[in-house]
N, C-alpha and C. Protein backbone atom coordinates (compact mmCIF):
# COMPACT_ATOMS: atom_id res chain seq x y z
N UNK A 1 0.84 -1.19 0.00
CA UNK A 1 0.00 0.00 0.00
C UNK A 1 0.88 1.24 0.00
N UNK A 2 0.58 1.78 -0.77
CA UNK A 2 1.20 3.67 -0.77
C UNK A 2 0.99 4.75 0.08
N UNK A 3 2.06 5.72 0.60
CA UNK A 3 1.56 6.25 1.60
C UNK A 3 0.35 7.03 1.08
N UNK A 4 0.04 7.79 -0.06
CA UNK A 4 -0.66 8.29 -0.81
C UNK A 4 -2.29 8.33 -0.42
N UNK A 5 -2.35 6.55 -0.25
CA UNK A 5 -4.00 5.89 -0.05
C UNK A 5 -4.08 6.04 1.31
N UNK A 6 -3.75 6.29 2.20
CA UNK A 6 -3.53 6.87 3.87
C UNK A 6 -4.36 8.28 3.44
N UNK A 7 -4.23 8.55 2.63
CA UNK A 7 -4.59 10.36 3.16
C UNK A 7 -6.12 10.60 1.90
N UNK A 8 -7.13 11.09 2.67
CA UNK A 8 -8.46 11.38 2.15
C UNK A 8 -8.47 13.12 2.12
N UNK A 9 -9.31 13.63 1.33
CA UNK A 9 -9.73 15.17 1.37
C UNK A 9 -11.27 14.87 1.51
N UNK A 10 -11.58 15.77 2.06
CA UNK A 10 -12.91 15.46 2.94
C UNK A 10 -13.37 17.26 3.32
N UNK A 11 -14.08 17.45 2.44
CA UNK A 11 -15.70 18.65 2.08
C UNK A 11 -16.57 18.34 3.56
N UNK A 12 -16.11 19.90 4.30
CA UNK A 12 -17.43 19.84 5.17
C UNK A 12 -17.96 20.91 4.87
N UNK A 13 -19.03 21.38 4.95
CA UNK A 13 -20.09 22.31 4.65
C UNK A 13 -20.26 23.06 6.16
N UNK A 14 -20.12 24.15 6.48
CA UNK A 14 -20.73 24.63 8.13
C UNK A 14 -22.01 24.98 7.02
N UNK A 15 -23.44 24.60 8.30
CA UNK A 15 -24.20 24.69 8.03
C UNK A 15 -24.68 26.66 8.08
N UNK A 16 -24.83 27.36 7.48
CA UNK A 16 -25.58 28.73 7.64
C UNK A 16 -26.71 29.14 8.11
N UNK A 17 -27.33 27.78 8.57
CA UNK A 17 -28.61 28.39 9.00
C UNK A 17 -28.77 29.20 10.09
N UNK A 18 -27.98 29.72 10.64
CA UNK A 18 -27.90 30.82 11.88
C UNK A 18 -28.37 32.13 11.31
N UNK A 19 -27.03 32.10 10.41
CA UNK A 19 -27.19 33.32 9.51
C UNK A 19 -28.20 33.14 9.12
N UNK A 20 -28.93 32.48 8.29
CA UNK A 20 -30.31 32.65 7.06
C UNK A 20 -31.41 32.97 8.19
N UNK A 21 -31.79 32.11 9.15
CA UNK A 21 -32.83 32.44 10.41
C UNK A 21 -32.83 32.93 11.35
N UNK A 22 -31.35 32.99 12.08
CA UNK A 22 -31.09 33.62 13.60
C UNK A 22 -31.25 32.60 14.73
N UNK A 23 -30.73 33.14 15.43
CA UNK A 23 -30.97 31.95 16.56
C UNK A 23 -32.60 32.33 17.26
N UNK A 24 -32.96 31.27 17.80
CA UNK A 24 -34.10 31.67 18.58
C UNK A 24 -35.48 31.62 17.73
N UNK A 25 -35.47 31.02 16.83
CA UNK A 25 -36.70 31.11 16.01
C UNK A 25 -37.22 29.98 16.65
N UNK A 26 -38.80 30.53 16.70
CA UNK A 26 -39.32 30.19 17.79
C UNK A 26 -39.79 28.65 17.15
N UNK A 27 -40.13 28.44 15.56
CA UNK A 27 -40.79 27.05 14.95
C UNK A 27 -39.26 26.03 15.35
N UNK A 28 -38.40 26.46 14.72
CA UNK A 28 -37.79 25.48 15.31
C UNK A 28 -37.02 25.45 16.57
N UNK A 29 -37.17 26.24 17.34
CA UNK A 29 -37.46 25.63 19.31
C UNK A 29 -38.56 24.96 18.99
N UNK A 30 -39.50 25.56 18.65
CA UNK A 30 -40.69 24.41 19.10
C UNK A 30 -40.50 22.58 18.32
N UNK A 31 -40.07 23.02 17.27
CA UNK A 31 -39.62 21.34 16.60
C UNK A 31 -38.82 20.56 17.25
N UNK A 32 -37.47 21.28 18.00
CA UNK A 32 -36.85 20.74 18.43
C UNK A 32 -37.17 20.09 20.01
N UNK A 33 -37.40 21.22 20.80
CA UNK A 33 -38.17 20.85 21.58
C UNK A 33 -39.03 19.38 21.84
N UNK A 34 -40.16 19.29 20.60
CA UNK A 34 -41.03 18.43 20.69
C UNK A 34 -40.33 16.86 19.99
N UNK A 35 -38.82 16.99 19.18
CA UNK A 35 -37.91 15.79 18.89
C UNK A 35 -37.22 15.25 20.24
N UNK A 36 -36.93 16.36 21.23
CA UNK A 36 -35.86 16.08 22.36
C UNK A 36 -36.99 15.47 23.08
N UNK A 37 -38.58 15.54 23.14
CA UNK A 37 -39.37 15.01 24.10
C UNK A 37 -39.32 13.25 23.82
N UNK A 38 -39.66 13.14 22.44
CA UNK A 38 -40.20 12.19 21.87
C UNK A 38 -39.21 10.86 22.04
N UNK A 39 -37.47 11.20 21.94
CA UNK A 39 -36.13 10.80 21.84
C UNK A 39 -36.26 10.23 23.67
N UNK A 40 -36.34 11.32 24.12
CA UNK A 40 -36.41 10.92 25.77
C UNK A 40 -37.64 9.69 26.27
N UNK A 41 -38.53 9.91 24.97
CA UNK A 41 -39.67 9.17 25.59
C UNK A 41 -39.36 7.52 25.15
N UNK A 42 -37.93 7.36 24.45
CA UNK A 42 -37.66 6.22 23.89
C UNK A 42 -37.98 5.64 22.55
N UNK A 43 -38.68 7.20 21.94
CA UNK A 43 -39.06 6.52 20.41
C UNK A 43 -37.56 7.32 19.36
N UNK A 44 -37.45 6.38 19.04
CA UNK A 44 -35.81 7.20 18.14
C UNK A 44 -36.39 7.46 16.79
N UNK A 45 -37.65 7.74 16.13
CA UNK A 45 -37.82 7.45 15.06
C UNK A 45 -38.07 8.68 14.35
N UNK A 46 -37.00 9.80 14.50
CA UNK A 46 -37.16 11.06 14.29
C UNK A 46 -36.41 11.16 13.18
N UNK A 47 -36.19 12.28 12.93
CA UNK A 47 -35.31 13.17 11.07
C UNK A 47 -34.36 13.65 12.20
N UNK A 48 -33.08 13.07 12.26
CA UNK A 48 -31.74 13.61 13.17
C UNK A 48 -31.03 14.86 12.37
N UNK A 49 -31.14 14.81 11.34
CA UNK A 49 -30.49 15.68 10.62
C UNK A 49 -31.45 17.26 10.75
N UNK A 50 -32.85 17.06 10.85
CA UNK A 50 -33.64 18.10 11.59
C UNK A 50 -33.71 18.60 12.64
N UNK A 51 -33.24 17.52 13.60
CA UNK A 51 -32.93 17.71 14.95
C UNK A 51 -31.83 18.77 14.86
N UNK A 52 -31.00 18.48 14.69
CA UNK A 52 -29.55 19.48 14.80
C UNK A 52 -29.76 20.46 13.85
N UNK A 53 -30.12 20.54 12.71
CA UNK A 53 -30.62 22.11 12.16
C UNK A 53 -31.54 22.45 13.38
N UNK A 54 -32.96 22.28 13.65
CA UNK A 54 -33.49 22.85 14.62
C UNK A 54 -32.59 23.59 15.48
N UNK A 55 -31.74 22.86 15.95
CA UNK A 55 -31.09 22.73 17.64
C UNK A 55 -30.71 24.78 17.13
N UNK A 56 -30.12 23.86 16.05
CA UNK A 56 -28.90 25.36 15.66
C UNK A 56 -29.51 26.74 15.38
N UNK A 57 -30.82 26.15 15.24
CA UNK A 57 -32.05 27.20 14.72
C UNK A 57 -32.37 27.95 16.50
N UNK A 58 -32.97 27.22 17.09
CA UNK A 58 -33.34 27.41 18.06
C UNK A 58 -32.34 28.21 19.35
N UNK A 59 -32.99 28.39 20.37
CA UNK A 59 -32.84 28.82 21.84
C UNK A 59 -31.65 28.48 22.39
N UNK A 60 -31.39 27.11 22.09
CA UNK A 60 -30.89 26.47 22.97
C UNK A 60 -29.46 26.25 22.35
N UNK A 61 -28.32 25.90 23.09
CA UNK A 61 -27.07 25.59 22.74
C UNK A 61 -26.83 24.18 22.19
N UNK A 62 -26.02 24.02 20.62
CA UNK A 62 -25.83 22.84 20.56
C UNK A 62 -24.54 22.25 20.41
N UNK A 63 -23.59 23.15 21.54
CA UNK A 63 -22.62 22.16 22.04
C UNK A 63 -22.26 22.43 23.73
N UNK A 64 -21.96 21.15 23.95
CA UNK A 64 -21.77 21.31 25.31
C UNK A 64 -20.19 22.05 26.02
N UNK A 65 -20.43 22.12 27.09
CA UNK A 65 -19.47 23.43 27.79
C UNK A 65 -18.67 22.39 28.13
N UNK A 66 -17.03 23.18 27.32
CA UNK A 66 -15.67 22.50 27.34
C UNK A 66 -15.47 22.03 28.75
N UNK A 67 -15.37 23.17 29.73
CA UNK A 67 -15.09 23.00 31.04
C UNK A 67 -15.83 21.30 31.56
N UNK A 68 -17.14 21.36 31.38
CA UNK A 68 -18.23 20.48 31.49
C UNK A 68 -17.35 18.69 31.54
N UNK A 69 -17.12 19.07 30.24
CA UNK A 69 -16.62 17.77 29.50
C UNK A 69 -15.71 17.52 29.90
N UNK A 70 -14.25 18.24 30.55
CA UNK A 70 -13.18 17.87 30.93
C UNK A 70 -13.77 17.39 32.47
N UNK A 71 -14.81 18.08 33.05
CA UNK A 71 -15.02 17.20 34.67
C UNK A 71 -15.33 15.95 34.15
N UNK A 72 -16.07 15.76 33.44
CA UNK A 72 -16.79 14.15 33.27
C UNK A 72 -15.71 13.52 32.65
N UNK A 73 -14.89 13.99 31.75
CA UNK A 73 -13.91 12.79 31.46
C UNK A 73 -13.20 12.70 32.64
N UNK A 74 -12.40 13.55 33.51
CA UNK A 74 -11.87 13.31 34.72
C UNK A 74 -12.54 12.17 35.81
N UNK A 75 -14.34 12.25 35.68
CA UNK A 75 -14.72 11.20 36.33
C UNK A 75 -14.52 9.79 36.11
N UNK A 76 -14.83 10.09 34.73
CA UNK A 76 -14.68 8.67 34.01
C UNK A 76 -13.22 8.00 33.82
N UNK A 77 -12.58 9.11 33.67
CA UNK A 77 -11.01 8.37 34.03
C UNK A 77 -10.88 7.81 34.99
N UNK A 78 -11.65 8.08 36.13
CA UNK A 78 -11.57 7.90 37.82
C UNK A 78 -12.28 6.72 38.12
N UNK A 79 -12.89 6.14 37.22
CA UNK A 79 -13.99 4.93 37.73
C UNK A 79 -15.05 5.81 38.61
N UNK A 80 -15.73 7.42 38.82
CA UNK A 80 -16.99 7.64 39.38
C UNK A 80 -17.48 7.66 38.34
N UNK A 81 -18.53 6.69 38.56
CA UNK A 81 -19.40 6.45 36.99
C UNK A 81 -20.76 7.07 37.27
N UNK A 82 -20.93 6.84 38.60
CA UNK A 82 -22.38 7.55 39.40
C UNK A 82 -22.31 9.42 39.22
N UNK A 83 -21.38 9.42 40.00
CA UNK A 83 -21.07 11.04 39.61
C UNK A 83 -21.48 11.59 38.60
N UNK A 84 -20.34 10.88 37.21
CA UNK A 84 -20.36 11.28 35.83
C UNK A 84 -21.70 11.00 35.23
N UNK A 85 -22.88 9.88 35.62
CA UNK A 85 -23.91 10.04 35.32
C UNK A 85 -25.04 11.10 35.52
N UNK A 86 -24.56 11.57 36.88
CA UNK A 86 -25.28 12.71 37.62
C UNK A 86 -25.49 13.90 36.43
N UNK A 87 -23.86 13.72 36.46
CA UNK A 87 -23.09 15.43 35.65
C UNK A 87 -23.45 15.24 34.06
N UNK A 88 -23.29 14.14 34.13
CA UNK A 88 -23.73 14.71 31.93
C UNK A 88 -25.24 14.08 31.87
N UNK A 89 -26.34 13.81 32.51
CA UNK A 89 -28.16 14.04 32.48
C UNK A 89 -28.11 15.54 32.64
N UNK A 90 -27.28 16.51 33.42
CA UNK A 90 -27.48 17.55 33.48
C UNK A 90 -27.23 18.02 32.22
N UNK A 91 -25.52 17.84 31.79
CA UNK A 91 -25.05 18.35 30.24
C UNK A 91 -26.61 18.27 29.18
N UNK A 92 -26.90 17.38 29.29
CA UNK A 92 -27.73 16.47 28.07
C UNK A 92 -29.04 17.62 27.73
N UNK A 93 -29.20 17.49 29.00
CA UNK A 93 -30.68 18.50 29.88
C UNK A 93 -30.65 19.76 29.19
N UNK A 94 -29.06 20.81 28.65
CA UNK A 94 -28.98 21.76 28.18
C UNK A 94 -28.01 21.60 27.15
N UNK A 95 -27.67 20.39 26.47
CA UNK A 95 -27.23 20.62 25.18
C UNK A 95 -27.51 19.02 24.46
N UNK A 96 -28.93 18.50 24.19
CA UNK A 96 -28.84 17.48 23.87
C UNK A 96 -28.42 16.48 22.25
N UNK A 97 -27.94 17.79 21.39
CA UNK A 97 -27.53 16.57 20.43
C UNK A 97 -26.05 17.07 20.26
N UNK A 98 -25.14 16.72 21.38
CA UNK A 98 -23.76 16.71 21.81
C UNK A 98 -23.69 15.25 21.67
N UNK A 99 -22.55 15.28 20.36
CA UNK A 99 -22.43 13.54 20.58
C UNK A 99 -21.13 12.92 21.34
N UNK A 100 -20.40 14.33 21.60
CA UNK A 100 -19.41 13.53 22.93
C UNK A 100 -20.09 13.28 24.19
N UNK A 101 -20.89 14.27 24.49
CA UNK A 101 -22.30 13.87 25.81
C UNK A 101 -22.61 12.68 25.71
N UNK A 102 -23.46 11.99 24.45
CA UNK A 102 -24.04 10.90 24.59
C UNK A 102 -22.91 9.79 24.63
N UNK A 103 -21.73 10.04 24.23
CA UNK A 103 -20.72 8.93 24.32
C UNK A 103 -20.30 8.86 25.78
N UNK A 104 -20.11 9.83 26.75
CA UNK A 104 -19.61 9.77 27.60
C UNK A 104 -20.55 9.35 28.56
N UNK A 105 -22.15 9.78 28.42
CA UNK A 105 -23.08 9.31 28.93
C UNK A 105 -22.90 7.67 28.65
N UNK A 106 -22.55 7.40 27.67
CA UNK A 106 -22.79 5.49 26.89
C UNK A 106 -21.89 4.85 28.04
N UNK A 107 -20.49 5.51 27.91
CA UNK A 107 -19.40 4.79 28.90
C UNK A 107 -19.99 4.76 30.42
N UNK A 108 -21.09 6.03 30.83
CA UNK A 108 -20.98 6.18 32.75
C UNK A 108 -21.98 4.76 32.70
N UNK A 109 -23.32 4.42 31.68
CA UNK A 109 -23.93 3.90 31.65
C UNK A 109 -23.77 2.21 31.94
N UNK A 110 -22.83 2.50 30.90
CA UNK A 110 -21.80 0.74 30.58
C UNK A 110 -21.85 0.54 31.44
N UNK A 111 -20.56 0.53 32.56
CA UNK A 111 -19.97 0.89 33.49
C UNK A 111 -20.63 0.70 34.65
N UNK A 112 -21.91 1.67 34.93
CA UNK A 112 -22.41 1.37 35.91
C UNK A 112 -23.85 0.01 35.97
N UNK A 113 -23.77 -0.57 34.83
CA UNK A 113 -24.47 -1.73 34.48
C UNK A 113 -26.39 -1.33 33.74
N UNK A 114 -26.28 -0.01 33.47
CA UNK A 114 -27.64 0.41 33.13
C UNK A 114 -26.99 -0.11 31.43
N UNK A 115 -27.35 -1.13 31.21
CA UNK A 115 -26.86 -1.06 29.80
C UNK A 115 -28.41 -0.96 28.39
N UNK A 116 -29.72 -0.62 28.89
CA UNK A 116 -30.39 -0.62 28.27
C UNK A 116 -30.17 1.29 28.15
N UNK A 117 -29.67 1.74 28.79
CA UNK A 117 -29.68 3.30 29.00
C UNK A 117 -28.16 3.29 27.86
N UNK A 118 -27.49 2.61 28.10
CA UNK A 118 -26.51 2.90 27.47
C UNK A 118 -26.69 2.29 25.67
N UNK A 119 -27.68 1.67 25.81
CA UNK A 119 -28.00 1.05 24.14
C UNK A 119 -28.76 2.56 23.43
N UNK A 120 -29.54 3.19 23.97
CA UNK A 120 -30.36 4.39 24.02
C UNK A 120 -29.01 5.19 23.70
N UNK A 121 -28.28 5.94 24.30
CA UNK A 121 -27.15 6.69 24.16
C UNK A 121 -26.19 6.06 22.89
N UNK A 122 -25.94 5.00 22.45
CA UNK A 122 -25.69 4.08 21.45
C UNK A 122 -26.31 4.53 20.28
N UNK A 123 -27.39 4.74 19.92
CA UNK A 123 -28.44 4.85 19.01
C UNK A 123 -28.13 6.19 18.71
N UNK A 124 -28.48 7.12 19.71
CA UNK A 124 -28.27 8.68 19.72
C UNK A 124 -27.02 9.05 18.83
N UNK A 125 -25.93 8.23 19.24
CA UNK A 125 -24.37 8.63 18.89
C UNK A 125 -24.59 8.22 17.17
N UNK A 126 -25.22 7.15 16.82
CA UNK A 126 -25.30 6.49 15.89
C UNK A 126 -25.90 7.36 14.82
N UNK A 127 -27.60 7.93 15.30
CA UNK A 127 -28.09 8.85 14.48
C UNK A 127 -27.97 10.15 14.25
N UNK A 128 -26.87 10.27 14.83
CA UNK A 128 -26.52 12.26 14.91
C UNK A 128 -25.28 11.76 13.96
N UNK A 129 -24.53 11.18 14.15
CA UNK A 129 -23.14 10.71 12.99
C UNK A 129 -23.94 10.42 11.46
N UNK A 130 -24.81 9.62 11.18
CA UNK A 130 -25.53 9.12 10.16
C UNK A 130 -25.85 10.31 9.63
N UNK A 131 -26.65 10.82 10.16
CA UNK A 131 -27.08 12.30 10.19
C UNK A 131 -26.30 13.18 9.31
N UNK A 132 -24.82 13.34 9.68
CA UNK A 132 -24.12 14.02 9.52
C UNK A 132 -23.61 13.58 7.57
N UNK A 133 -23.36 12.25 7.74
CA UNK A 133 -22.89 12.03 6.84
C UNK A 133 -23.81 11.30 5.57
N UNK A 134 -25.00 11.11 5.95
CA UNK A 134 -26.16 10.87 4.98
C UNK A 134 -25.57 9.82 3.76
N UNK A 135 -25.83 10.10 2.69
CA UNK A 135 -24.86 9.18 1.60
C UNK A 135 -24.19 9.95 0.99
N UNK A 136 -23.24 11.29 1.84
CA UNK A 136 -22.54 11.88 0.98
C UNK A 136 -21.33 11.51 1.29
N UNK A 137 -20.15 11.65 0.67
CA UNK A 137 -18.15 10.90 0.67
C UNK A 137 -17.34 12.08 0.91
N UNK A 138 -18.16 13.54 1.62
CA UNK A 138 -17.27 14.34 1.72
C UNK A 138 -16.19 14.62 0.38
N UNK A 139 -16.36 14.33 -0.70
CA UNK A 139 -15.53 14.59 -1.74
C UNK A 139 -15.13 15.74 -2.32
N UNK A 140 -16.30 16.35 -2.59
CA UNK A 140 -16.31 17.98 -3.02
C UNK A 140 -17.74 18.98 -2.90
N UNK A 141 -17.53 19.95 -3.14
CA UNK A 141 -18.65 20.85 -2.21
C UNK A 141 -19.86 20.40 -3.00
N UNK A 142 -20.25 19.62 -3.89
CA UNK A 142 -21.67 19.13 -3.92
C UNK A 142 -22.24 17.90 -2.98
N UNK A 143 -20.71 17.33 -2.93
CA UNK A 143 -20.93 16.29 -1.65
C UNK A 143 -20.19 16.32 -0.68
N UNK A 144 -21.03 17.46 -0.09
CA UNK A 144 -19.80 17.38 1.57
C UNK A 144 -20.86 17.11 2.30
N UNK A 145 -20.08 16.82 3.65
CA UNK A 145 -20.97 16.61 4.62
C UNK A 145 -21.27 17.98 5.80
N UNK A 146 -22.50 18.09 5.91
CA UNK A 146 -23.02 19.12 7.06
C UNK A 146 -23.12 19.37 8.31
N UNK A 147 -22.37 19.95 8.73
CA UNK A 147 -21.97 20.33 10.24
C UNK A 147 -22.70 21.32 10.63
N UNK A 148 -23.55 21.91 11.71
CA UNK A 148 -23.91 23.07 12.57
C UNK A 148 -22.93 23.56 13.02
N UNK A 149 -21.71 23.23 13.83
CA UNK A 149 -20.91 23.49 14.13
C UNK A 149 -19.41 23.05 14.27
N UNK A 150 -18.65 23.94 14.51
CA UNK A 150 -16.26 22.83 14.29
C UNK A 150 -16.77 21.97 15.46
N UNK A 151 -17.23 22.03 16.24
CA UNK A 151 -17.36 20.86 17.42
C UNK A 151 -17.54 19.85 16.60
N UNK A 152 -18.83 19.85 16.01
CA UNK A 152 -19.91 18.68 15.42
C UNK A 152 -18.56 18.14 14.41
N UNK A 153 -17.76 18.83 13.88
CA UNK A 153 -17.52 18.60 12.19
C UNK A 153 -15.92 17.53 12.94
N UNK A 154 -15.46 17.98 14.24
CA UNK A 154 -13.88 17.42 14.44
C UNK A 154 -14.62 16.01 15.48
N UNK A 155 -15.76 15.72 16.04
CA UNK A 155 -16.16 14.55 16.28
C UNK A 155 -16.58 13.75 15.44
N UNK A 156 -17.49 14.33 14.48
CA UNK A 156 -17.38 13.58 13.16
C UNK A 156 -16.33 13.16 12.71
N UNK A 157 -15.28 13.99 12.39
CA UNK A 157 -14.30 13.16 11.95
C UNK A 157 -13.16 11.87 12.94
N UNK A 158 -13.13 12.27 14.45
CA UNK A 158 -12.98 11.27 15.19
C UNK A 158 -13.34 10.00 15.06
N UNK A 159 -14.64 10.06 14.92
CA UNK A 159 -15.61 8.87 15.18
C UNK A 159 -15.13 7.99 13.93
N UNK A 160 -14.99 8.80 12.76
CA UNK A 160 -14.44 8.29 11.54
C UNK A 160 -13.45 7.69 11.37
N UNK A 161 -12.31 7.35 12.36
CA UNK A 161 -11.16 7.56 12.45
C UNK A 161 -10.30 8.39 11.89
N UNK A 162 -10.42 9.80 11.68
CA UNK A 162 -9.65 10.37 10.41
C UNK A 162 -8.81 11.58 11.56
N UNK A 163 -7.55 11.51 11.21
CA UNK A 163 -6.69 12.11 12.16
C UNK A 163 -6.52 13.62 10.80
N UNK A 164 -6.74 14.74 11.66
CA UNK A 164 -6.83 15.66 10.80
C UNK A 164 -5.27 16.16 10.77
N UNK A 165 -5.00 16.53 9.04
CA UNK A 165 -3.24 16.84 8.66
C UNK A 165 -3.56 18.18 8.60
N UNK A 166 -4.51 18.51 7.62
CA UNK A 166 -4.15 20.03 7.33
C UNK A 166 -5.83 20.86 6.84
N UNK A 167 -6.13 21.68 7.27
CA UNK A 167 -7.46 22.31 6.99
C UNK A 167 -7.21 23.50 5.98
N UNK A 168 -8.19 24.03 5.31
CA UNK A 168 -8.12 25.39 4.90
C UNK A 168 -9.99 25.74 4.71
N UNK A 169 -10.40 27.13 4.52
CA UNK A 169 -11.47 27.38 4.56
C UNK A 169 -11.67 27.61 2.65
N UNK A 170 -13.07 27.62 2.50
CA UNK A 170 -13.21 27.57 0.90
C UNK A 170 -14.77 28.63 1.03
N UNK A 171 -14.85 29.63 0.27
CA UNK A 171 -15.95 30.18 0.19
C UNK A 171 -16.51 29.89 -1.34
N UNK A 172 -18.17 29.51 -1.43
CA UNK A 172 -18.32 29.58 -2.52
C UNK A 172 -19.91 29.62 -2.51
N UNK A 173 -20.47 30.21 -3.23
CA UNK A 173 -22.16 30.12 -3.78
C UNK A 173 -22.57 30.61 -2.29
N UNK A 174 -21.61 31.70 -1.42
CA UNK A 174 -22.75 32.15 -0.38
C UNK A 174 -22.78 30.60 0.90
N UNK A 175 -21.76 30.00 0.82
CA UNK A 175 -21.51 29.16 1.67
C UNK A 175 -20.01 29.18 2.07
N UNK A 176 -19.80 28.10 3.20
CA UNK A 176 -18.54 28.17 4.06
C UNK A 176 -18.41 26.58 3.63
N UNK A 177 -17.26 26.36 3.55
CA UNK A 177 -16.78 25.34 3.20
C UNK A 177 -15.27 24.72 4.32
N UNK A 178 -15.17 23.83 4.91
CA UNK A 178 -13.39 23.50 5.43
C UNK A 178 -12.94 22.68 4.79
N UNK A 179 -12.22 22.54 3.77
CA UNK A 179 -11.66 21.31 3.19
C UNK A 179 -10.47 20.85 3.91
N UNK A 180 -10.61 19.77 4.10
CA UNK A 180 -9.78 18.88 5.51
C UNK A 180 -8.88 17.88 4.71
N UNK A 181 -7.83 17.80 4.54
CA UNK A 181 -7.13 17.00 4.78
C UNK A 181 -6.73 15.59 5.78
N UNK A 182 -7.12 14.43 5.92
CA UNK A 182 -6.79 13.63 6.72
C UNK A 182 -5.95 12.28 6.55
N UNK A 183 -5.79 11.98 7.79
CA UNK A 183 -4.72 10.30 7.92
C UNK A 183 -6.17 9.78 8.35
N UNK A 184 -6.11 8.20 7.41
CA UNK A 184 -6.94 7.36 7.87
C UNK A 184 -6.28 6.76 8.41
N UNK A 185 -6.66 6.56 10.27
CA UNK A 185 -6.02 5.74 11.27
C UNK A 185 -5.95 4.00 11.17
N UNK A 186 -7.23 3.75 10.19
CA UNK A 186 -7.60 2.72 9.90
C UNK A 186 -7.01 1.86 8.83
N UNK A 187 -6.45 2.19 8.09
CA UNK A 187 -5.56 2.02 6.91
C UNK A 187 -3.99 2.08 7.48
N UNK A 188 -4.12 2.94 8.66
CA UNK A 188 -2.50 3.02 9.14
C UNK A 188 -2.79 1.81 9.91
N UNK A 189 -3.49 1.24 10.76
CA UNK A 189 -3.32 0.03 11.23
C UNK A 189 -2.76 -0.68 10.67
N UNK A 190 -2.97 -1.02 9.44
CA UNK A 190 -2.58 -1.64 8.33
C UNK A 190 -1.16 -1.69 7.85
N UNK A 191 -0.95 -0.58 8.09
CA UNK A 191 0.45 -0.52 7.15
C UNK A 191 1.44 0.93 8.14
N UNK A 192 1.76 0.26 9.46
CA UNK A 192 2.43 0.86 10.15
C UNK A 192 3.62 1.46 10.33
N UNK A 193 4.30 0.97 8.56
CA UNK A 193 5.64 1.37 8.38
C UNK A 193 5.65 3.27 7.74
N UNK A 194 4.74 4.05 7.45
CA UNK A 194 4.60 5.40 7.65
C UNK A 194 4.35 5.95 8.66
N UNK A 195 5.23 7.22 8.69
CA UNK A 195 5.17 7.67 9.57
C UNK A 195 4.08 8.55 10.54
N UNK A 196 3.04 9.01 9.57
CA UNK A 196 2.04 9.28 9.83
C UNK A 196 1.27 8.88 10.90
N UNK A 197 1.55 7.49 10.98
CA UNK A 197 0.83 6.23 11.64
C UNK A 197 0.99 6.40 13.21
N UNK A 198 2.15 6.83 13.59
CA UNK A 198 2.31 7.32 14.75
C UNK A 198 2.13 8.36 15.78
């Protein structure tokens, strides 16, 4: 294998709908709102990709507070799994389609043996990523994939395994574009003799 096939370019789109609507529009609080009820009530059978436009549309914040996240990973490093459950139902409570929340929520869950709570948080992580990446290959700006926000767009690419090399921004047609450069970690498994890999 060539070092060459290690490295992908990968089209994300930031989504504009802030700009086009503003925050705080009240239809989608109310959409979102009535998705975050429905999700809690155990039915997953929502439009995720509406969810997070809403979110971004709406009232409410859709990423969770850095500070936040470094206590709960500190818990979870710690084995308090009770704690860290305490602390991110709260996170969730005010930023719910955070998909490091629901992952870290998945681990306090594991962990503390609620594993039907943690299949629920499973799902969540599952349909906000899906979401993200729909059936597009990130290839070029007709097929990139859509982010609300750099939070959303550098967990996406985590989850992906894609170790980011080099970014630049791209303006075009009245949109924002990041064209990303990455190492597939997954392919370096593979072929550990580049250096990249490390």
């Amino acid at each position: 294998m060539k070092v060459r096939n290690l490295f992908w370019m990968l089209v994300v789109t930031l989504s504009c709908a802030v700009v086009a609507y503003g925050k705080e529009n009240p239809e989608a609080t109310v959409s979102y709102e009535k998705a975050v009820k429905q999700l809690k009530s155990g039915d997953l059978s929502i439009d995720f990709k509406a969810l997070r436009v809403n979110c971004s549309q709406s009232k409410y914040s859709c990423r969770g507070d850095s500070d936040v996240k470094k206590e709960l990973t500190n818990l979870l490093n710690t084995d308090k799994f009770d704690e860290a459950l305490e602390e991110v139902n709260k996170a969730l409570d005010k930023t719910f389609v955070d998909i490091d929340l629901h992952y870290m929520a998945f681990i306090a869950n594991m962990e503390s043996g609620h594993k039907d709570k943690a299949e629920f948080h499973r799902s969540m992580i599952r349909g906000l990523l899906d979401s993200i990446q729909e059936n597009k290959k990130g290839r070029s700006t007709d097929d990139a994939f859509e982010v609300i926000n750099v939070n959303e767009e550098y967990v996406f690419l985590n989850f992906s395994n894609m170790r980011v090399k080099s970014q630049s921004l791209l303006e075009k047609a009245g949109h924002s574009y990041d064209v990303i450069v990455c190492t597939d970690m997954a392919l370096c498994a593979n072929n550990c003799e580049t250096p990249d890999c490390h």
